[in-house]
PDB file of N, CA and C in Angstrom:
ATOM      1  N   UNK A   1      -6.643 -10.114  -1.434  1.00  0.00           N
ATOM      2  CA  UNK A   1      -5.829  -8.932  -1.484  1.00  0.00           C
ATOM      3  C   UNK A   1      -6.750  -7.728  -1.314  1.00  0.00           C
ATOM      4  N   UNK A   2      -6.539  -6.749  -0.241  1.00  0.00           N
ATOM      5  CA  UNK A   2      -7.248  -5.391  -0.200  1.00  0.00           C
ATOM      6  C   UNK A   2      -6.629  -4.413  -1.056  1.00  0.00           C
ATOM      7  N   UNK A   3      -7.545  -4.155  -1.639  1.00  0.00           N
ATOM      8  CA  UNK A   3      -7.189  -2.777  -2.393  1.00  0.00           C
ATOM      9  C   UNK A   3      -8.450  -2.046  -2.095  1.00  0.00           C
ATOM     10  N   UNK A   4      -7.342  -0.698  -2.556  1.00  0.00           N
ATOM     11  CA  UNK A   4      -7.589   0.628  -1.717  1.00  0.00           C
ATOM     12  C   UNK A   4      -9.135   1.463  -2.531  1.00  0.00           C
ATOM     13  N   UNK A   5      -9.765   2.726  -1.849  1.00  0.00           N
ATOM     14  CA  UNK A   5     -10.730   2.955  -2.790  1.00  0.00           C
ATOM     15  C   UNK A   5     -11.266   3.283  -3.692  1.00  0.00           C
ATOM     16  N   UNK A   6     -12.009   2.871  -4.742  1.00  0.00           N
ATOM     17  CA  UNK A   6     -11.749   3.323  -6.496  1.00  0.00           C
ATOM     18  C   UNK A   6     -12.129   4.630  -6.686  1.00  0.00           C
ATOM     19  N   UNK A   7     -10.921   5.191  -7.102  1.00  0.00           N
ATOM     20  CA  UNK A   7     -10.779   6.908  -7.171  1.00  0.00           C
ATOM     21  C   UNK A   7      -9.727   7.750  -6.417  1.00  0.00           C
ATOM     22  N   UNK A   8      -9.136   6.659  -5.456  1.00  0.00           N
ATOM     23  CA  UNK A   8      -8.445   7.311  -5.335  1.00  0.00           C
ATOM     24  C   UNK A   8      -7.009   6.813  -6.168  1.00  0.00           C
ATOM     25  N   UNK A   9      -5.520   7.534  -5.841  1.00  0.00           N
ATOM     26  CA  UNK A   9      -4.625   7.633  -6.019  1.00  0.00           C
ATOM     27  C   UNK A   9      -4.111   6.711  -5.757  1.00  0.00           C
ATOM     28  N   UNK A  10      -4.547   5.718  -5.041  1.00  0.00           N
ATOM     29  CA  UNK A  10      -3.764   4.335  -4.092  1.00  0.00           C
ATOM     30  C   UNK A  10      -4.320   3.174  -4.918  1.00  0.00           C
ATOM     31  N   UNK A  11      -5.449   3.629  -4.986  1.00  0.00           N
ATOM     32  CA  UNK A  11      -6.832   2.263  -5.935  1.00  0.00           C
ATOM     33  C   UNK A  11      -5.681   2.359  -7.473  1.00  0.00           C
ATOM     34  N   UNK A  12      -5.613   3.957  -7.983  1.00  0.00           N
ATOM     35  CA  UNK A  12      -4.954   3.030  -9.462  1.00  0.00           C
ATOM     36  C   UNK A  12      -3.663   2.675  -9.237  1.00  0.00           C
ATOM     37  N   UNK A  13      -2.643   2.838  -8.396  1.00  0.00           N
ATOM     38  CA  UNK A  13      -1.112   1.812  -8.100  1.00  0.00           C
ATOM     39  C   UNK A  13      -1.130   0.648  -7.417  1.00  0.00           C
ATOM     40  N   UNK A  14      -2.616  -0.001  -7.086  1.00  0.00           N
ATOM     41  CA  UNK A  14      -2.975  -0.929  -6.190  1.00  0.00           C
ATOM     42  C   UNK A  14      -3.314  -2.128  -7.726  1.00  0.00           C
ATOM     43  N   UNK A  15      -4.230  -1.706  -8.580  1.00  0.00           N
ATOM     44  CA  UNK A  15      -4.607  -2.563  -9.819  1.00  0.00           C
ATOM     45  C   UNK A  15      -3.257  -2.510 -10.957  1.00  0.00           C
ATOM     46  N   UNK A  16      -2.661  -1.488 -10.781  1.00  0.00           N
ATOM     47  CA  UNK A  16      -1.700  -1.630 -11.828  1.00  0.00           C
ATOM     48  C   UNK A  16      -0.466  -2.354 -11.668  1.00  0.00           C
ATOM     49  N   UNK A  17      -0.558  -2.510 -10.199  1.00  0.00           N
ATOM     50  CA  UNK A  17       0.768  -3.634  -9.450  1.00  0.00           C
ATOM     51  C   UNK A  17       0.258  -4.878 -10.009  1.00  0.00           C
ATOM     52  N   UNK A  18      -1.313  -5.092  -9.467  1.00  0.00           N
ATOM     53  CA  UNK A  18      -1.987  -6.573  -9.764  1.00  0.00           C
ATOM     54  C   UNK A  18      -2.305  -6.761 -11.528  1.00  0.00           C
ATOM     55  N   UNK A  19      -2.102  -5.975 -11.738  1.00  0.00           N
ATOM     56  CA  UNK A  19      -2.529  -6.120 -13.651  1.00  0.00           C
ATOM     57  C   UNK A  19      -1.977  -7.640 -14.083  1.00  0.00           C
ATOM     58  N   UNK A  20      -0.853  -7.878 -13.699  1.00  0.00           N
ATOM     59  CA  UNK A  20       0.336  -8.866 -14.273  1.00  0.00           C
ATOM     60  C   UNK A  20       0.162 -10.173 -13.416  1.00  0.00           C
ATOM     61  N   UNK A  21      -0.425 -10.418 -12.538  1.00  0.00           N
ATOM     62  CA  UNK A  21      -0.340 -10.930 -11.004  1.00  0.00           C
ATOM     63  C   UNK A  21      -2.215 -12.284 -11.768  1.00  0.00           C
ATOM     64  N   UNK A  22      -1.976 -13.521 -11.214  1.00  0.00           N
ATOM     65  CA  UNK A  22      -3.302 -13.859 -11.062  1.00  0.00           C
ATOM     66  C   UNK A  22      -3.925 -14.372  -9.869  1.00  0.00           C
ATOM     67  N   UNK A  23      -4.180 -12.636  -9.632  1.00  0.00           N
ATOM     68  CA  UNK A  23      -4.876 -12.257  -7.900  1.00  0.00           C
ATOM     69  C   UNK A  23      -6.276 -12.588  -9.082  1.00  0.00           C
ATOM     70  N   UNK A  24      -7.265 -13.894  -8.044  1.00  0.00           N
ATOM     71  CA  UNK A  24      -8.445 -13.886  -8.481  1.00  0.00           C
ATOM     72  C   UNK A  24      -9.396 -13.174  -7.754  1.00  0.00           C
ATOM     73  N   UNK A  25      -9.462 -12.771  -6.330  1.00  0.00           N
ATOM     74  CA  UNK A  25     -10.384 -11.791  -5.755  1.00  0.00           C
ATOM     75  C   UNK A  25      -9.729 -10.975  -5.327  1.00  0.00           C
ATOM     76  N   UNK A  26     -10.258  -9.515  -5.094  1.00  0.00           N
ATOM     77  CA  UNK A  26      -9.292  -8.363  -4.021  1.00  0.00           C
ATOM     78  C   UNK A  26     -10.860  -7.897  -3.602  1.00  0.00           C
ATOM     79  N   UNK A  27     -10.477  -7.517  -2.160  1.00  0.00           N
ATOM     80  CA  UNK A  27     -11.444  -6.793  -1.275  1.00  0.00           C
ATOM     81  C   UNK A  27     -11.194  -5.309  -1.660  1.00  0.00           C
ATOM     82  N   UNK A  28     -12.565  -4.752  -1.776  1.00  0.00           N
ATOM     83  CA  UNK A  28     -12.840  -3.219  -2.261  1.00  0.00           C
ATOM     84  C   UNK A  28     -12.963  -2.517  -0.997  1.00  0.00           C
ATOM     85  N   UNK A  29     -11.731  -1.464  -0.097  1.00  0.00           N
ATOM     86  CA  UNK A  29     -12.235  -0.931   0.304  1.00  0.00           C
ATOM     87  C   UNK A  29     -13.127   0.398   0.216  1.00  0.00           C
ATOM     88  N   UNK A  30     -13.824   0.149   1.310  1.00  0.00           N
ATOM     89  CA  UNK A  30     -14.832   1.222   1.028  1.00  0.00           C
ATOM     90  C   UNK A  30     -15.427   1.694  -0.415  1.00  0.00           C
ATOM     91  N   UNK A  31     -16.535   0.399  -0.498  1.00  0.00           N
ATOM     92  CA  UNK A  31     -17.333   0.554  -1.641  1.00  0.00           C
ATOM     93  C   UNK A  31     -18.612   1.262  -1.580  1.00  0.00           C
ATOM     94  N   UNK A  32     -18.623   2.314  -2.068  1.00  0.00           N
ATOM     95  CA  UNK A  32     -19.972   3.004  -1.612  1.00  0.00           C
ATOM     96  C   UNK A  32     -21.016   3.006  -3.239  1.00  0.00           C
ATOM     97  N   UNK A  33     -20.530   2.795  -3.961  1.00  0.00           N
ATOM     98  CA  UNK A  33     -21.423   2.674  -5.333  1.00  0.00           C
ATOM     99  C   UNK A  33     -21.515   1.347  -6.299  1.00  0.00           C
ATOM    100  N   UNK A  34     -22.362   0.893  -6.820  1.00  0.00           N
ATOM    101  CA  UNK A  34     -21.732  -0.308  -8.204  1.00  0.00           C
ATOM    102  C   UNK A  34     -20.701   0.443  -9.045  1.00  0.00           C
ATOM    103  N   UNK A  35     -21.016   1.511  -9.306  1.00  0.00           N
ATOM    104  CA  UNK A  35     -19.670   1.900  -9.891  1.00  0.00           C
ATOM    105  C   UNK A  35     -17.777   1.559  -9.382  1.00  0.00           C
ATOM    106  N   UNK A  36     -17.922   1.623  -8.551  1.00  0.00           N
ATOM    107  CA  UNK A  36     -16.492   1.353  -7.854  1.00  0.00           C
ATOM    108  C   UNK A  36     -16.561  -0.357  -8.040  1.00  0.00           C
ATOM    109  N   UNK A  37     -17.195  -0.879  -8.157  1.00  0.00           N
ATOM    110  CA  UNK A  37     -16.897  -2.164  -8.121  1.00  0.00           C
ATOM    111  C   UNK A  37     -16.795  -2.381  -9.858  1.00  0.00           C
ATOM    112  N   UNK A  38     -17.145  -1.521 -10.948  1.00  0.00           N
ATOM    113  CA  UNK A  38     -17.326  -1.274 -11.900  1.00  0.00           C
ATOM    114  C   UNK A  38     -15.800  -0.992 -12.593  1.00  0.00           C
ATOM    115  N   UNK A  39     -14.992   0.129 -11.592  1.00  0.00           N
ATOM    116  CA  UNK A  39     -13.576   0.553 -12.127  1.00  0.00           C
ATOM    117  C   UNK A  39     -13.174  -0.720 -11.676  1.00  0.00           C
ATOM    118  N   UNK A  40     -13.367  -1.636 -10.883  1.00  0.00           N
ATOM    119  CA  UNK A  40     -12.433  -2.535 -10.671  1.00  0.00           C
ATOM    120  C   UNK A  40     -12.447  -3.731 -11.666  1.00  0.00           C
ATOM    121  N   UNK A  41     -13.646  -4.065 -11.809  1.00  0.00           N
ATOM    122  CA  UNK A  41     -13.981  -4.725 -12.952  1.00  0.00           C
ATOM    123  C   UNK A  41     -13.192  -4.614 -14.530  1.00  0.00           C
ATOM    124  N   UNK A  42     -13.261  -3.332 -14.610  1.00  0.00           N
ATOM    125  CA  UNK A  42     -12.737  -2.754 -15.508  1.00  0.00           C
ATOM    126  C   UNK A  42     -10.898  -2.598 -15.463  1.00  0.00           C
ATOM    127  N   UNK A  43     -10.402  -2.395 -14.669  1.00  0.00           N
ATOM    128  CA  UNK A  43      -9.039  -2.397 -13.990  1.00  0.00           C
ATOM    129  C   UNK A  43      -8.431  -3.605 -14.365  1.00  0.00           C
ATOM    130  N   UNK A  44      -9.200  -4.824 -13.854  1.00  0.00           N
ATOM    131  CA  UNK A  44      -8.635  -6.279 -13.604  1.00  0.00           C
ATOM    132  C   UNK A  44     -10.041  -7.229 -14.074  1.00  0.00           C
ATOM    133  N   UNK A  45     -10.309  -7.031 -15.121  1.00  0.00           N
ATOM    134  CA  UNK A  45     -11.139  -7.996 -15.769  1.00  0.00           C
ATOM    135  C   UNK A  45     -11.042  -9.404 -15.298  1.00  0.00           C
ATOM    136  N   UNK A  46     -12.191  -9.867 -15.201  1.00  0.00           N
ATOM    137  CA  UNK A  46     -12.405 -11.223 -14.533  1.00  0.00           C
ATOM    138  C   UNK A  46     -12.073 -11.434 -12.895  1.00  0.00           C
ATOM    139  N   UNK A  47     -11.488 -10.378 -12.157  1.00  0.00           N
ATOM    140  CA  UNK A  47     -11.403 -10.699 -10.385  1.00  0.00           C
ATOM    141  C   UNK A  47     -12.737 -10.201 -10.098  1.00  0.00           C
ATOM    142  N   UNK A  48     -12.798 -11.993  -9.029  1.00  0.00           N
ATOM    143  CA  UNK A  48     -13.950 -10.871  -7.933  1.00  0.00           C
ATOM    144  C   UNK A  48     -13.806 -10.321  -7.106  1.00  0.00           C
ATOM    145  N   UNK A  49     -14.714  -9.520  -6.675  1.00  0.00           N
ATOM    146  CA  UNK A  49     -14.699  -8.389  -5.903  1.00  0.00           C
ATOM    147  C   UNK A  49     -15.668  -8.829  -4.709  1.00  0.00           C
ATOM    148  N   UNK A  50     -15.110  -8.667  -3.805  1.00  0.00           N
ATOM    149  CA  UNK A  50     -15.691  -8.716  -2.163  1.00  0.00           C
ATOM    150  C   UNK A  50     -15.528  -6.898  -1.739  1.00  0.00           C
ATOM    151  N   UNK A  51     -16.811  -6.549  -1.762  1.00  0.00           N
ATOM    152  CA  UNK A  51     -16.731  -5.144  -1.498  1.00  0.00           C
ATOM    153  C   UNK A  51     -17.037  -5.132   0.145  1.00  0.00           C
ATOM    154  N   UNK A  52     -15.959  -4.040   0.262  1.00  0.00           N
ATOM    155  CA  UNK A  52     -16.249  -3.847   1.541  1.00  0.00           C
ATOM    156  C   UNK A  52     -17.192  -2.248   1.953  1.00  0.00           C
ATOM    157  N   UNK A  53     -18.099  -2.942   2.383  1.00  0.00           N
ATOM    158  CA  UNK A  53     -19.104  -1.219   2.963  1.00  0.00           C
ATOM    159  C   UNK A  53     -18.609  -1.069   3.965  1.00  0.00           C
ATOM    160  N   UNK A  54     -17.916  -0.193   4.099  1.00  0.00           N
ATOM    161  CA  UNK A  54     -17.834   0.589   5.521  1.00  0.00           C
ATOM    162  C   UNK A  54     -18.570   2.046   5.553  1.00  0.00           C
ATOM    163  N   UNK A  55     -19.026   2.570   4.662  1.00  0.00           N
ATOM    164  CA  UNK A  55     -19.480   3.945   5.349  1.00  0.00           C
ATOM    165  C   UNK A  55     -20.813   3.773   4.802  1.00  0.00           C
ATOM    166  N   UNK A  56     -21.538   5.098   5.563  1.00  0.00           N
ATOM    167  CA  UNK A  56     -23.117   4.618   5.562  1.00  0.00           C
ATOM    168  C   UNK A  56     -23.436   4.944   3.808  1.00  0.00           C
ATOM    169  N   UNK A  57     -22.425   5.381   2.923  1.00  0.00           N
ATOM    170  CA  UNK A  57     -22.832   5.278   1.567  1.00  0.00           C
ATOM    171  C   UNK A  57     -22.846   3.943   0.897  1.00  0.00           C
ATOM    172  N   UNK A  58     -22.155   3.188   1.224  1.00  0.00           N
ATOM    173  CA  UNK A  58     -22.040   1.928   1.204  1.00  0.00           C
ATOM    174  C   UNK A  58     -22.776   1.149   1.534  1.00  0.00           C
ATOM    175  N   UNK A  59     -23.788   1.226   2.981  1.00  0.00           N
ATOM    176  CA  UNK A  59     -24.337   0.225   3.010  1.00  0.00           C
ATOM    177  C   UNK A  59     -25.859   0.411   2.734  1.00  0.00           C
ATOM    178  N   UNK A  60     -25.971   1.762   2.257  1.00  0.00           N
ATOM    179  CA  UNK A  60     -27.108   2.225   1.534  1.00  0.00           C
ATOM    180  C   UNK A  60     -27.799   1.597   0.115  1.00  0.00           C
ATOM    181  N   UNK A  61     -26.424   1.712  -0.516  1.00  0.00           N
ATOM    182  CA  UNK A  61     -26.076   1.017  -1.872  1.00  0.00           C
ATOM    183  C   UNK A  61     -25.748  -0.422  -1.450  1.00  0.00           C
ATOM    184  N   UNK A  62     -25.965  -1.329  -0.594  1.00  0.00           N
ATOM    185  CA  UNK A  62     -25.606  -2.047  -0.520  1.00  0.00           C
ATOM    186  C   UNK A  62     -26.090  -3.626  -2.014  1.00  0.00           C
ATOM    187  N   UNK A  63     -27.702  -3.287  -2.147  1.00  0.00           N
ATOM    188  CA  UNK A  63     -28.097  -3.852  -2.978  1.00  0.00           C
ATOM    189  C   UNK A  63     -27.784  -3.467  -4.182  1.00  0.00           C
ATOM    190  N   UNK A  64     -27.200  -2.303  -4.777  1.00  0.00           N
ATOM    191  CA  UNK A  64     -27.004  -2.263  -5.873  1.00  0.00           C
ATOM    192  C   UNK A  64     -24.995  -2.756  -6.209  1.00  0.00           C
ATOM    193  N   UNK A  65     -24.566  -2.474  -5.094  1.00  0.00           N
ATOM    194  CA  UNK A  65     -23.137  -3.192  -5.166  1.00  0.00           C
ATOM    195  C   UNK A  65     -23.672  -4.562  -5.438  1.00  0.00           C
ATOM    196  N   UNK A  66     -24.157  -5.543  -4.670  1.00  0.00           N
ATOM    197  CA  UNK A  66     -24.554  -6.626  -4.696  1.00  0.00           C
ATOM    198  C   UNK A  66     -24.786  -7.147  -5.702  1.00  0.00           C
ATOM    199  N   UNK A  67     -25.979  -6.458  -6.838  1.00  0.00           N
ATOM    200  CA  UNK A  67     -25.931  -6.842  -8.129  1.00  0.00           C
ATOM    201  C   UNK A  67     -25.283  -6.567  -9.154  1.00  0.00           C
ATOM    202  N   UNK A  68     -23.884  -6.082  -9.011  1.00  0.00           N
ATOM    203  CA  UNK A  68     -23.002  -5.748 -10.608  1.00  0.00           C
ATOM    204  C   UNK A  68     -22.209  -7.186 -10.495  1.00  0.00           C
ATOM    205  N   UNK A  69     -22.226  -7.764 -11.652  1.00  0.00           N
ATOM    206  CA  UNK A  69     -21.810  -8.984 -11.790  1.00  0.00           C
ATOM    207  C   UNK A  69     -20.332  -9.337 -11.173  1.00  0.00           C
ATOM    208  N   UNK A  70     -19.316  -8.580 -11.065  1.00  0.00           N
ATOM    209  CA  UNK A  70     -18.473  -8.496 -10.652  1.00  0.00           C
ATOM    210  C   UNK A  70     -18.013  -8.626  -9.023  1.00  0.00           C
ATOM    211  N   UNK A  71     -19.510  -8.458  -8.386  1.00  0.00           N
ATOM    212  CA  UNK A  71     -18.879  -8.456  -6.778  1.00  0.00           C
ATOM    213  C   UNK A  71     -19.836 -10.015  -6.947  1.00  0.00           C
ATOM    214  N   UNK A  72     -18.369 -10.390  -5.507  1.00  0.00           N
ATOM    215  CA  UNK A  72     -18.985 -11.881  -5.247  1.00  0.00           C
ATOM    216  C   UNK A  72     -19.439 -11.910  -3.966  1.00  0.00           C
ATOM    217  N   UNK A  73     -18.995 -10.545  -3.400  1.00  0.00           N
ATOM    218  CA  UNK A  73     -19.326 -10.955  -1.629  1.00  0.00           C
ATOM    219  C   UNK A  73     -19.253  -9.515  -1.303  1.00  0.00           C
ATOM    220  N   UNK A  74     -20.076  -9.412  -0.233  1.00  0.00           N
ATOM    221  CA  UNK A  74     -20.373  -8.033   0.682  1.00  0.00           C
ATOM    222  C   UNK A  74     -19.476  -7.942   2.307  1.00  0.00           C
ATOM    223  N   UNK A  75     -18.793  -7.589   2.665  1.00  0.00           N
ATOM    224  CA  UNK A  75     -18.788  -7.193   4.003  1.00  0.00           C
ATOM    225  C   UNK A  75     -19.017  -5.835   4.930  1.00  0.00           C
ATOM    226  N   UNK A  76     -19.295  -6.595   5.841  1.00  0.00           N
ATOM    227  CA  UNK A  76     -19.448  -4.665   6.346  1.00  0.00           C
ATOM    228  C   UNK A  76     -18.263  -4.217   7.277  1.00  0.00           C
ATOM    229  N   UNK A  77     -18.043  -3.341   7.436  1.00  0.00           N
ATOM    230  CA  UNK A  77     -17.335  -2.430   8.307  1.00  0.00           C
ATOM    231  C   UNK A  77     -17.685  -1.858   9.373  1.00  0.00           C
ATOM    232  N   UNK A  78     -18.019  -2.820  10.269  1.00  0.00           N
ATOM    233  CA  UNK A  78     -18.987  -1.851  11.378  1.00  0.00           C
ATOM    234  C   UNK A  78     -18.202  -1.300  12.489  1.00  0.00           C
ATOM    235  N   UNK A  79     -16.975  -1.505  12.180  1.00  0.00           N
ATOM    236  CA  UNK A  79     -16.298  -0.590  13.137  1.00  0.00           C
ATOM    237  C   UNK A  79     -15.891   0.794  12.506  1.00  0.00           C
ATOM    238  N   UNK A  80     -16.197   0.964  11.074  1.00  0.00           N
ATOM    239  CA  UNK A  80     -16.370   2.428  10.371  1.00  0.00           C
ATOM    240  C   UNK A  80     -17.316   2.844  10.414  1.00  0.00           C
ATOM    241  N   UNK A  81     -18.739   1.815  10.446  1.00  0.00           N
ATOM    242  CA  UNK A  81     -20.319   2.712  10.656  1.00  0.00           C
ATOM    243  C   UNK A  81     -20.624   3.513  11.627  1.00  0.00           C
TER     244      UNK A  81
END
């Protein structure tokens, strides 16, 4: 399941639909910090997270998305880079 990016307006009606739901992974779009993979964590305790980097903040941070326990997988967006 894609959900939208953490902070915005779409990201919190996107986790609060899935709150009730046992969605075990959702794709992060446009993850540019560990933090965002952090609200999601936090949102929906126990899903993993396949973050998606699409912008060059994202794939900057790519190693530190990588290590918050919560993401299980990286993709990139290279048709947003």
């Amino acid at each position: 399941m894609r959900i939208n990016p953490a902070g915005s307006q779409d990201f919190e009606a996107d986790v609060a639909v899935l709150a009730d739901t046992d969605v075990e992974w959702v794709m992060l779009a446009k993850a540019e910090a560990a933090a965002d993979i952090a609200a999601v964590a936090q949102a929906l305790p126990g899903v993993g997270v396949v973050a998606l980097c699409e912008t060059p903040a994202g794939a900057s941070s790519a190693v530190k998305i990588a290590a918050h326990p919560a993401t299980a997988a990286l993709m990139w967006g290279a048709e947003d880079l």
